[in-house]
PDB file of N, CA and C in Angstrom:
ATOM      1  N   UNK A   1     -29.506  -6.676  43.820  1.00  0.00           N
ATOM      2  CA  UNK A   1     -28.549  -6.472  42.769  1.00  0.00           C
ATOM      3  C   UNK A   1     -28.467  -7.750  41.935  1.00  0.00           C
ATOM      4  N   UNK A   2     -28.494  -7.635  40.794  1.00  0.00           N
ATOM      5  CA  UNK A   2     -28.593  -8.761  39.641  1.00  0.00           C
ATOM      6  C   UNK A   2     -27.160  -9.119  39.182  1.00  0.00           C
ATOM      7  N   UNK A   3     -26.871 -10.300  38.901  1.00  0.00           N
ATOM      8  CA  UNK A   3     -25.598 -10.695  38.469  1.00  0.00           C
ATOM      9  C   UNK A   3     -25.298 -10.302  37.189  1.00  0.00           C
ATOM     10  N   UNK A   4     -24.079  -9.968  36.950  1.00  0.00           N
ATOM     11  CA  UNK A   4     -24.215  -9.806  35.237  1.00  0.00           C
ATOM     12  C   UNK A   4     -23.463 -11.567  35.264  1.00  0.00           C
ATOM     13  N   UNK A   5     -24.359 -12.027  33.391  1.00  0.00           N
ATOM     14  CA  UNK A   5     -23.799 -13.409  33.302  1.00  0.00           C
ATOM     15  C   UNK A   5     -22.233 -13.635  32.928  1.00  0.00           C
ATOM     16  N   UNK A   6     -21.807 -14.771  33.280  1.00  0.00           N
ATOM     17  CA  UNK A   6     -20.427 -14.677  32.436  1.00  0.00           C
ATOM     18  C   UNK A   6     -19.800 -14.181  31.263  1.00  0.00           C
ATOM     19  N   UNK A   7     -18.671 -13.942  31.017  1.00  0.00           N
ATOM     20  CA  UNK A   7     -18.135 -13.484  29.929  1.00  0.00           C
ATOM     21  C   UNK A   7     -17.655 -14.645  29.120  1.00  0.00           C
ATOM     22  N   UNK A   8     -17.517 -14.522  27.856  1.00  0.00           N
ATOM     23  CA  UNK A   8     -16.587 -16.234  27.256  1.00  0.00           C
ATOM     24  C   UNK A   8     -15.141 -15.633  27.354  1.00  0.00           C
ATOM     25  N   UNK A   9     -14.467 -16.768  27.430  1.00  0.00           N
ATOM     26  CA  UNK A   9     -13.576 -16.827  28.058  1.00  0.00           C
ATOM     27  C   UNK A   9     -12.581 -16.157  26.916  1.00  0.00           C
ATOM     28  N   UNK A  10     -13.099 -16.975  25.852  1.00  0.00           N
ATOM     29  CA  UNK A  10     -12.447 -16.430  24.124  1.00  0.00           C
ATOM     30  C   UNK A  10     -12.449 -15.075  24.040  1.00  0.00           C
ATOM     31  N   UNK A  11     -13.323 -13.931  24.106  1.00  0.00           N
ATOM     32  CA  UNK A  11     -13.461 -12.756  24.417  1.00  0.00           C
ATOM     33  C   UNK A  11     -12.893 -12.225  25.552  1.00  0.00           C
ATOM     34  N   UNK A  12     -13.107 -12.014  26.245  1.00  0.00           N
ATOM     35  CA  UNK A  12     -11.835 -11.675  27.227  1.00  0.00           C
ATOM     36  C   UNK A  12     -10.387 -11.692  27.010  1.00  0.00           C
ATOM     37  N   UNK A  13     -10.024 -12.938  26.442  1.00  0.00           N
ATOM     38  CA  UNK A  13      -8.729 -12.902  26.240  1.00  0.00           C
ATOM     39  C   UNK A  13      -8.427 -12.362  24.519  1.00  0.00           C
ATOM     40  N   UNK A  14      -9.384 -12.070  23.458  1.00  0.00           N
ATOM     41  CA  UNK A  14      -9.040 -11.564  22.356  1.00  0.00           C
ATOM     42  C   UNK A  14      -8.966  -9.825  22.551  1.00  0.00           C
ATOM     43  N   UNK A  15      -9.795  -9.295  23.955  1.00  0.00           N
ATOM     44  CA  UNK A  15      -9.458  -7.993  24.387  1.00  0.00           C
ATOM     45  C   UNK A  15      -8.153  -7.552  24.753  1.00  0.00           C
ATOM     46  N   UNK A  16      -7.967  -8.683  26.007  1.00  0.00           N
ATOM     47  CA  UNK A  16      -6.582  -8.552  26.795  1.00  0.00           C
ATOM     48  C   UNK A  16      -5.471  -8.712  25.530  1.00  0.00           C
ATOM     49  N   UNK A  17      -5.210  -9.636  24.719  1.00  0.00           N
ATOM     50  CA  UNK A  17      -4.390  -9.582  23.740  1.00  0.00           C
ATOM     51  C   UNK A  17      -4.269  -8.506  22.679  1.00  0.00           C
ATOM     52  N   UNK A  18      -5.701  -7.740  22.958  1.00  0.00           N
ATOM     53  CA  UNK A  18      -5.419  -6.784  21.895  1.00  0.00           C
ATOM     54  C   UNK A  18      -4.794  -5.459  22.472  1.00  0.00           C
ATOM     55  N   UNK A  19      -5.331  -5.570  24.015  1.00  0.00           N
ATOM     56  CA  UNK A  19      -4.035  -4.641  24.853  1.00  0.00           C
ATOM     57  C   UNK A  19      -2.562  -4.565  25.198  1.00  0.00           C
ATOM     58  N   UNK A  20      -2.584  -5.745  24.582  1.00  0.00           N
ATOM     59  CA  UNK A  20      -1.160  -5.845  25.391  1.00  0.00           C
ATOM     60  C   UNK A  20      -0.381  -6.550  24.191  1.00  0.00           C
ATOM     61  N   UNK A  21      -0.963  -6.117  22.886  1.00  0.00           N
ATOM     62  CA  UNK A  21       0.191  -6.176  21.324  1.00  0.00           C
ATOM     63  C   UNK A  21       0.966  -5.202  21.316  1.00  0.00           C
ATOM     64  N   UNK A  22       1.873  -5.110  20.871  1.00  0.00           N
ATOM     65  CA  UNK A  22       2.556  -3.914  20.575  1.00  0.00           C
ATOM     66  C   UNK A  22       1.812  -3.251  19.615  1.00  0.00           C
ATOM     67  N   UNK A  23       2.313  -1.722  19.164  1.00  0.00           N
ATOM     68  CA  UNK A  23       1.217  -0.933  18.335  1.00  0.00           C
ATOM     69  C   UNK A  23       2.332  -0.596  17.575  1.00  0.00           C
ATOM     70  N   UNK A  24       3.893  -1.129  17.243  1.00  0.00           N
ATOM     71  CA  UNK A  24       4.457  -0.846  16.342  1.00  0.00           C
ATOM     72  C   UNK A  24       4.597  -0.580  15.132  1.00  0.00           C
ATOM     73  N   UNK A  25       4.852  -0.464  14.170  1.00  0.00           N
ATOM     74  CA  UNK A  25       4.679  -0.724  12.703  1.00  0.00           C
ATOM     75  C   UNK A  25       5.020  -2.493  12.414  1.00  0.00           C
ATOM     76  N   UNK A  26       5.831  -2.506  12.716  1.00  0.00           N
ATOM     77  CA  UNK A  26       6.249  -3.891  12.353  1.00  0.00           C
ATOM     78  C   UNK A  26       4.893  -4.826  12.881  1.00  0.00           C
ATOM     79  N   UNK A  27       4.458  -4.893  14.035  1.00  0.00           N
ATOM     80  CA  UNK A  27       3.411  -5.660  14.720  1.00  0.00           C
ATOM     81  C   UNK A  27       2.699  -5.103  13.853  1.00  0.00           C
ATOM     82  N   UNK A  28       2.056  -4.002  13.774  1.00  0.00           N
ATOM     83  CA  UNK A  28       0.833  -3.890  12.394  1.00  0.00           C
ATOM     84  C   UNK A  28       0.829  -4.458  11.070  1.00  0.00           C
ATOM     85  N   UNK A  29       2.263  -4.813  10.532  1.00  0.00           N
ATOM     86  CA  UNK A  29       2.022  -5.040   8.980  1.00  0.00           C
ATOM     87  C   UNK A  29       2.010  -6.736   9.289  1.00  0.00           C
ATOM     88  N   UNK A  30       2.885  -7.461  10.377  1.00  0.00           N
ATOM     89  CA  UNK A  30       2.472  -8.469  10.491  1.00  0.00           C
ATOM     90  C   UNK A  30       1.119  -8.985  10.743  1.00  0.00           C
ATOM     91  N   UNK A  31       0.164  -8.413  11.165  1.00  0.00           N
ATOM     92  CA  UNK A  31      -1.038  -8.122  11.910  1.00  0.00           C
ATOM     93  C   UNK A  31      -1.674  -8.462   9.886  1.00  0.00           C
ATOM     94  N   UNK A  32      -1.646  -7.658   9.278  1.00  0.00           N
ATOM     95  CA  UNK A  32      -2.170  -7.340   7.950  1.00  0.00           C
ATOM     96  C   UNK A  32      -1.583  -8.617   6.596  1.00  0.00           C
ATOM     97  N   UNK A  33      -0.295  -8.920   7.261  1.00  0.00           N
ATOM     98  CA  UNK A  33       0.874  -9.643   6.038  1.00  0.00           C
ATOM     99  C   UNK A  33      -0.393 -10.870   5.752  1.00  0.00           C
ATOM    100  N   UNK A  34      -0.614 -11.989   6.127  1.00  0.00           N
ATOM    101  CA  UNK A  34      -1.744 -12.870   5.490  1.00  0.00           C
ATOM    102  C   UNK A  34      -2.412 -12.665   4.511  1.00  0.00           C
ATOM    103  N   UNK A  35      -3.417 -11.389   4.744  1.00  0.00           N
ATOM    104  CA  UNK A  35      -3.934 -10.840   4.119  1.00  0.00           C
ATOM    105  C   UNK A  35      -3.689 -10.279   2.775  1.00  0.00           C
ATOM    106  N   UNK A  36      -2.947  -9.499   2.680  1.00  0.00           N
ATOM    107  CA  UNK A  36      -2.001  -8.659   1.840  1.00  0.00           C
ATOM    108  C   UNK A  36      -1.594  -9.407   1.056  1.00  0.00           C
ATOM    109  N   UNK A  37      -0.272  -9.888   1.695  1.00  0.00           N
ATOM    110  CA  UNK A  37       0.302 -10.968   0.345  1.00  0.00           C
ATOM    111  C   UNK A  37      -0.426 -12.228  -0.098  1.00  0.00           C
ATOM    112  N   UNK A  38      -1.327 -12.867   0.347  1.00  0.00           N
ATOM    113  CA  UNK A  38      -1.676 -13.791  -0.103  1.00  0.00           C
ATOM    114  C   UNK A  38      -1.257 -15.477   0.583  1.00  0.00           C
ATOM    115  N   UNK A  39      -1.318 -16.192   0.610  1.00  0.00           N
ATOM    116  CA  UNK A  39      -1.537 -17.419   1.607  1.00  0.00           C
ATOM    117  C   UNK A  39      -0.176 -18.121   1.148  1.00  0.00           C
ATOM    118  N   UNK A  40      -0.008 -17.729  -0.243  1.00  0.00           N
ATOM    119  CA  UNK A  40       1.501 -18.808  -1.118  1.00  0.00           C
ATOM    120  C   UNK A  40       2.861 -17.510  -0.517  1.00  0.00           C
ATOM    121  N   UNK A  41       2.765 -16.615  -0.303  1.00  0.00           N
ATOM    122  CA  UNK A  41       3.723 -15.610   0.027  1.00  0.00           C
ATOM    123  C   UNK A  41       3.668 -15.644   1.435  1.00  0.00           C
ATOM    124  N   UNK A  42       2.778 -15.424   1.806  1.00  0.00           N
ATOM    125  CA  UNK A  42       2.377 -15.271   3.996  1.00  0.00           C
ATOM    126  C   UNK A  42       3.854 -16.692   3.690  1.00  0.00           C
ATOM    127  N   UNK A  43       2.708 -17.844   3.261  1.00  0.00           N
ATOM    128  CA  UNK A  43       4.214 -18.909   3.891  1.00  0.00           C
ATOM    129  C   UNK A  43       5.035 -19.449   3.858  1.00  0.00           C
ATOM    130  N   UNK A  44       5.697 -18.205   2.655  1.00  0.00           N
ATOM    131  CA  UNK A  44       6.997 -18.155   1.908  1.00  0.00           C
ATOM    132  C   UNK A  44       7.918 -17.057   2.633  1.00  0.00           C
ATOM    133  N   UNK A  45       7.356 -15.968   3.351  1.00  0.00           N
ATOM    134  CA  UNK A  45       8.038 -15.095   3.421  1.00  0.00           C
ATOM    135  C   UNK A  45       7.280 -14.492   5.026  1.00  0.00           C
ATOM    136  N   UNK A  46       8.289 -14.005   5.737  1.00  0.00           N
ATOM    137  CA  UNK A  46       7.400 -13.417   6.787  1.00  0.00           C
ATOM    138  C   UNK A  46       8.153 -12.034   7.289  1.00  0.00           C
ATOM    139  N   UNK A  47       7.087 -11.127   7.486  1.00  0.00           N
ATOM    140  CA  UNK A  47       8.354  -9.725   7.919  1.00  0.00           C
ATOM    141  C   UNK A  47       8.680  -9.733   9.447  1.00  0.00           C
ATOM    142  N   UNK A  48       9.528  -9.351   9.400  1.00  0.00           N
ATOM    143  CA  UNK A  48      11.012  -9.765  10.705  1.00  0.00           C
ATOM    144  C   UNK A  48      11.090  -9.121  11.413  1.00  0.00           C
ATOM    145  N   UNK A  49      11.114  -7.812  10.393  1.00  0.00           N
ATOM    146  CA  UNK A  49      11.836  -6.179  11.098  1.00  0.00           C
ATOM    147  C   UNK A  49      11.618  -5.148  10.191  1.00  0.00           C
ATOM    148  N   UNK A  50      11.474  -4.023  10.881  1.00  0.00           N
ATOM    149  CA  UNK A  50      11.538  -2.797  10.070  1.00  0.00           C
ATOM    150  C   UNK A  50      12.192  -1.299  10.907  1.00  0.00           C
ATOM    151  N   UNK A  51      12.572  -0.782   9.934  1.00  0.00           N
ATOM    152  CA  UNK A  51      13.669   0.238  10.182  1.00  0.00           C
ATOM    153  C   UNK A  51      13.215   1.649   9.072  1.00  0.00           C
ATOM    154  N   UNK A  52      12.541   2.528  10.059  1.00  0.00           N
ATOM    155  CA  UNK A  52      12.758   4.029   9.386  1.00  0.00           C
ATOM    156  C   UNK A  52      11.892   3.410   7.696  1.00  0.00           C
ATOM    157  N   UNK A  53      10.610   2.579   8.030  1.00  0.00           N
ATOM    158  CA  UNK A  53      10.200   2.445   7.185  1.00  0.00           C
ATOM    159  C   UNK A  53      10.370   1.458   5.770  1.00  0.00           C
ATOM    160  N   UNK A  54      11.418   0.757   6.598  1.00  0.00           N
ATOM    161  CA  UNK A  54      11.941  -0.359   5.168  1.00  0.00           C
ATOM    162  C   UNK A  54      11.443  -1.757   6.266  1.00  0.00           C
ATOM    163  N   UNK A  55      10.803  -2.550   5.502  1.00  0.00           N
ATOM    164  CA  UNK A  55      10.272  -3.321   6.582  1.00  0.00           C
ATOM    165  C   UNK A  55      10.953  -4.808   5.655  1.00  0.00           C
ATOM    166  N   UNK A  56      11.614  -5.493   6.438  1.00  0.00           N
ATOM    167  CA  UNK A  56      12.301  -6.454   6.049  1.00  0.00           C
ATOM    168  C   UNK A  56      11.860  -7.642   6.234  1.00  0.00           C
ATOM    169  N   UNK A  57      11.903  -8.616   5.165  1.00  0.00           N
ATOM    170  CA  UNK A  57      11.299  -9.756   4.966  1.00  0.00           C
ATOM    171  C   UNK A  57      12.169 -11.010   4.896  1.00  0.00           C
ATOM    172  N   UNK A  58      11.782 -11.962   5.910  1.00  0.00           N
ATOM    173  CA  UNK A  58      12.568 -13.486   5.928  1.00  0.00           C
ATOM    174  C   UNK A  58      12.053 -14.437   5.037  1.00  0.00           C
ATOM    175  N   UNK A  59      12.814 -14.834   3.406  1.00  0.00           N
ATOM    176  CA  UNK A  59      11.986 -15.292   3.267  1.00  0.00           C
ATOM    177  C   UNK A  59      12.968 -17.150   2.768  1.00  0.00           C
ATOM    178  N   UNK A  60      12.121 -17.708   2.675  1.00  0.00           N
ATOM    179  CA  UNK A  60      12.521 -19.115   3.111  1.00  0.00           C
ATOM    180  C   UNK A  60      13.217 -19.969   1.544  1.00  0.00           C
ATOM    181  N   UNK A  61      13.286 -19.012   0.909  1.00  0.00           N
ATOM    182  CA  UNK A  61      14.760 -19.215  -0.277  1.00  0.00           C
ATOM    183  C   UNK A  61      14.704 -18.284  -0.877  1.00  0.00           C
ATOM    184  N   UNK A  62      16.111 -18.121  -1.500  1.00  0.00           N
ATOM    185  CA  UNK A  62      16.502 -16.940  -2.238  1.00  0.00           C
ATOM    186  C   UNK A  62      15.847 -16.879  -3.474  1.00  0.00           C
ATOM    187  N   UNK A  63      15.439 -17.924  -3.992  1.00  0.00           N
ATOM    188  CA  UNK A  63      14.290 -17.217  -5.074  1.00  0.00           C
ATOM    189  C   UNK A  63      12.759 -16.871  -4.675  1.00  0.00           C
ATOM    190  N   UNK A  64      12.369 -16.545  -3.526  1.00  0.00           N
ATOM    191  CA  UNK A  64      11.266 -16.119  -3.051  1.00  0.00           C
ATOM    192  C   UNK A  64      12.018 -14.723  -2.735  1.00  0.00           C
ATOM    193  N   UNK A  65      13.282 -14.489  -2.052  1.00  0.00           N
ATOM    194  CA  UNK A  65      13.735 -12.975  -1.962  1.00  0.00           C
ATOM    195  C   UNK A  65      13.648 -12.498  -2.975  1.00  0.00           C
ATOM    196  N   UNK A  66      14.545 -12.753  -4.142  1.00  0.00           N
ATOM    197  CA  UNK A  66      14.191 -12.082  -5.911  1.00  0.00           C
ATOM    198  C   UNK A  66      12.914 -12.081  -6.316  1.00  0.00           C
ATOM    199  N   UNK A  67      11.835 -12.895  -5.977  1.00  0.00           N
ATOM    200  CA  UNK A  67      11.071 -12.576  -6.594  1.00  0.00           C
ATOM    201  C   UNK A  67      10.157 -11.387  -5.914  1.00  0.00           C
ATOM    202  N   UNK A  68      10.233 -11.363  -4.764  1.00  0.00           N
ATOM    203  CA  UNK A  68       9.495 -10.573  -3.564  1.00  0.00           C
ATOM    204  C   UNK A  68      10.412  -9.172  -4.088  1.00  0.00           C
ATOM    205  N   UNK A  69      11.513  -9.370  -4.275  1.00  0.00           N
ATOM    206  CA  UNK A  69      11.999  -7.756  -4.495  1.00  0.00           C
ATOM    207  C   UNK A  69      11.513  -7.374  -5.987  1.00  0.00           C
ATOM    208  N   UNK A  70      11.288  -8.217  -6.600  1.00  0.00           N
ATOM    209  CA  UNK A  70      10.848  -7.679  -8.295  1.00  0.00           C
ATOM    210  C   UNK A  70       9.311  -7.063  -7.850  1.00  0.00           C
ATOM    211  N   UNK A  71       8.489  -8.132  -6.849  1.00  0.00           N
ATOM    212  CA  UNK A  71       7.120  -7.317  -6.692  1.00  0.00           C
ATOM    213  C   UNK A  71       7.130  -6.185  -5.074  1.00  0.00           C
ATOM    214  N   UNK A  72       8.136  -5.859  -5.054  1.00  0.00           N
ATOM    215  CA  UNK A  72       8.165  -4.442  -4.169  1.00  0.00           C
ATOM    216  C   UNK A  72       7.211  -3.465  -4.370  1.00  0.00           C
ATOM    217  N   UNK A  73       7.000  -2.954  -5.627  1.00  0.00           N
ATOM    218  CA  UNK A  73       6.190  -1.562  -5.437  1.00  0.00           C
ATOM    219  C   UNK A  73       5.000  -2.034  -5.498  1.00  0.00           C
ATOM    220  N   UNK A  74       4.645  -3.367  -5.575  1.00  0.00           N
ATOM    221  CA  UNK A  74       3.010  -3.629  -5.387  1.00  0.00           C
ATOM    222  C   UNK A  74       2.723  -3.869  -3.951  1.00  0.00           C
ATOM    223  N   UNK A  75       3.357  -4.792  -3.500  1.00  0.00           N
ATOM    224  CA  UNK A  75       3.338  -5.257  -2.312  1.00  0.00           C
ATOM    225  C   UNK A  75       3.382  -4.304  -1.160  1.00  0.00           C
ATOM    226  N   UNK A  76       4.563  -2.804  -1.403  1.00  0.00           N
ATOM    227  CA  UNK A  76       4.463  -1.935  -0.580  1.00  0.00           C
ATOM    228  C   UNK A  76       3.319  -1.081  -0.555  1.00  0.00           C
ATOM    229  N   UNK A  77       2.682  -0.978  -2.060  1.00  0.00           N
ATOM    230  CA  UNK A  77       0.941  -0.509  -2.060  1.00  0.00           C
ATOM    231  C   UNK A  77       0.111  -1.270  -0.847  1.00  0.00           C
ATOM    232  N   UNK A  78       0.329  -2.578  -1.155  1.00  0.00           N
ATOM    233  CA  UNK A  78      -0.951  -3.108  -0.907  1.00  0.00           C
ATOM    234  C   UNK A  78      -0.435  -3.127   0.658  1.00  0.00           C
ATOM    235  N   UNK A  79       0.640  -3.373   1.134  1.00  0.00           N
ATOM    236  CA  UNK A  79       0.813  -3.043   2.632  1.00  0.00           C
ATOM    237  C   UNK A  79       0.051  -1.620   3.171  1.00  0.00           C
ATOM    238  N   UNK A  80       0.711  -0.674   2.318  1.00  0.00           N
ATOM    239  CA  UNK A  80      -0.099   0.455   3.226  1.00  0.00           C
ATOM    240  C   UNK A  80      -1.374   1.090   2.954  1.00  0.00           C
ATOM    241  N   UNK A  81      -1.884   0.207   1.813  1.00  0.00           N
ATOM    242  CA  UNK A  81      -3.385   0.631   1.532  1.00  0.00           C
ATOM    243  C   UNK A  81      -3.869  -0.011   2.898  1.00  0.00           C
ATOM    244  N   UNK A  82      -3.136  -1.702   3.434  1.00  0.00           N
ATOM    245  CA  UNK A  82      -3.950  -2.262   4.469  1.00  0.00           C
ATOM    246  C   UNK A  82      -3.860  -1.646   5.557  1.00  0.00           C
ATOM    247  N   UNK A  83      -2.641  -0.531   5.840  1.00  0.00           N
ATOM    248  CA  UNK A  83      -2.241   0.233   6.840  1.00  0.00           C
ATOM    249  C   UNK A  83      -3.238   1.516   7.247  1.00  0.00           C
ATOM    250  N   UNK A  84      -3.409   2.006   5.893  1.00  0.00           N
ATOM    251  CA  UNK A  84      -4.242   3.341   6.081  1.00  0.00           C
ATOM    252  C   UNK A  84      -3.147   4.507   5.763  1.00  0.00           C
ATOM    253  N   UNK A  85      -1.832   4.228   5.729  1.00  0.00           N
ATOM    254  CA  UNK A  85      -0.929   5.204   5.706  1.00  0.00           C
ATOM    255  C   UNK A  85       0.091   4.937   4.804  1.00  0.00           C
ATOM    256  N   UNK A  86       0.779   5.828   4.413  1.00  0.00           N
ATOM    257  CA  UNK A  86       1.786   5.610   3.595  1.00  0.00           C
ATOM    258  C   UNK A  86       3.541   5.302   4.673  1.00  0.00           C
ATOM    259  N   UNK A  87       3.016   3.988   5.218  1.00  0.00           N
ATOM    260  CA  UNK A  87       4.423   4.257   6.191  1.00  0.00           C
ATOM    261  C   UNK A  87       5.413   3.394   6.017  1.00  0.00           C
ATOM    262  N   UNK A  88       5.553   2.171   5.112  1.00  0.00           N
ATOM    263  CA  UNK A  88       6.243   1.461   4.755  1.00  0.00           C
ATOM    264  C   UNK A  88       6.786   2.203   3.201  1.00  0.00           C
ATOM    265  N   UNK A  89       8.086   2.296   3.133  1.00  0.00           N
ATOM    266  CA  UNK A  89       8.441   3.294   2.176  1.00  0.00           C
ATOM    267  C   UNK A  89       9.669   1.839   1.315  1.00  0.00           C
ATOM    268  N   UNK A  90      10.224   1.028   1.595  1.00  0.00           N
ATOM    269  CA  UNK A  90      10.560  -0.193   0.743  1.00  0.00           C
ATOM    270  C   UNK A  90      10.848  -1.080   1.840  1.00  0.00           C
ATOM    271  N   UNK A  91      10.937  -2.402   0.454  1.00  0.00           N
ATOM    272  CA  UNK A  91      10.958  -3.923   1.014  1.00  0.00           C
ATOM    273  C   UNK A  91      12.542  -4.594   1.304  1.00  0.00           C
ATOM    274  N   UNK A  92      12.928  -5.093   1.719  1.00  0.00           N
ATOM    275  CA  UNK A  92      14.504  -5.476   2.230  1.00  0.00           C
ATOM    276  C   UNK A  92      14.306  -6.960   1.944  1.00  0.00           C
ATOM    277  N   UNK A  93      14.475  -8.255   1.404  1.00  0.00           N
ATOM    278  CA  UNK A  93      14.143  -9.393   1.216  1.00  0.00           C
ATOM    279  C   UNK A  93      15.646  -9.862   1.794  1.00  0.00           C
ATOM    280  N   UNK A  94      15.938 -11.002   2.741  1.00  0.00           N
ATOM    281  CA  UNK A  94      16.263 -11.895   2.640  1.00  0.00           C
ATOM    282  C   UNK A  94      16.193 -13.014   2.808  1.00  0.00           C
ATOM    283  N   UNK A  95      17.214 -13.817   2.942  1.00  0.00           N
ATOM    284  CA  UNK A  95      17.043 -15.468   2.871  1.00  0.00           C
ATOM    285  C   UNK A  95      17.279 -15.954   4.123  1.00  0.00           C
ATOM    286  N   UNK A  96      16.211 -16.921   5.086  1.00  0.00           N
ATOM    287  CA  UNK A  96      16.452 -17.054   6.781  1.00  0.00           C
ATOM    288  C   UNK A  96      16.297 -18.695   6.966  1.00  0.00           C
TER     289      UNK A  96
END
């Protein structure tokens, strides 16, 4: 019987972590948020929580909340284009 060779160690644990994420909505759009919004927003603003589809955003002054709520209907596109689904239905901005 032949050994199988080691596994890397990095792999293994990017499996195990991918088992044992939550498969929530909220864990998914965070999963996607980088992406989506862009690198000046990711670390301006981060989503927190979501509720029945309103997924709420912490964001790190109140003129990043106003402005994040003026770009709502893009941002909720581009969330669930990254989703595949239409499941984020609006944005909740506040200041954390």
């Amino acid at each position: 019987m032949s050994r199988r060779a080691p596994r890397p160690l990095a792999s293994a644990l990017a499996e195990l972590s991918a088992a044992l994420a939550p498969r929530t909505l909220l864990a998914r759009v965070q999963e996607v948020w980088p992406a989506v919004a862009g690198q000046a927003i990711a670390s301006a603003a981060t989503p927190t929580a979501e509720r029945d589809g309103v997924l709420t955003l912490t964001c790190e002054a109140a003129v990043w909340a106003h402005e994040l709520d003026m770009m709502a209907p893009e941002l909720i596109e581009r969330v669930n284009a990254a989703l595949a689904e239409p499941a984020v239905t609006a944005l909740r901005c506040r200041t954390g």
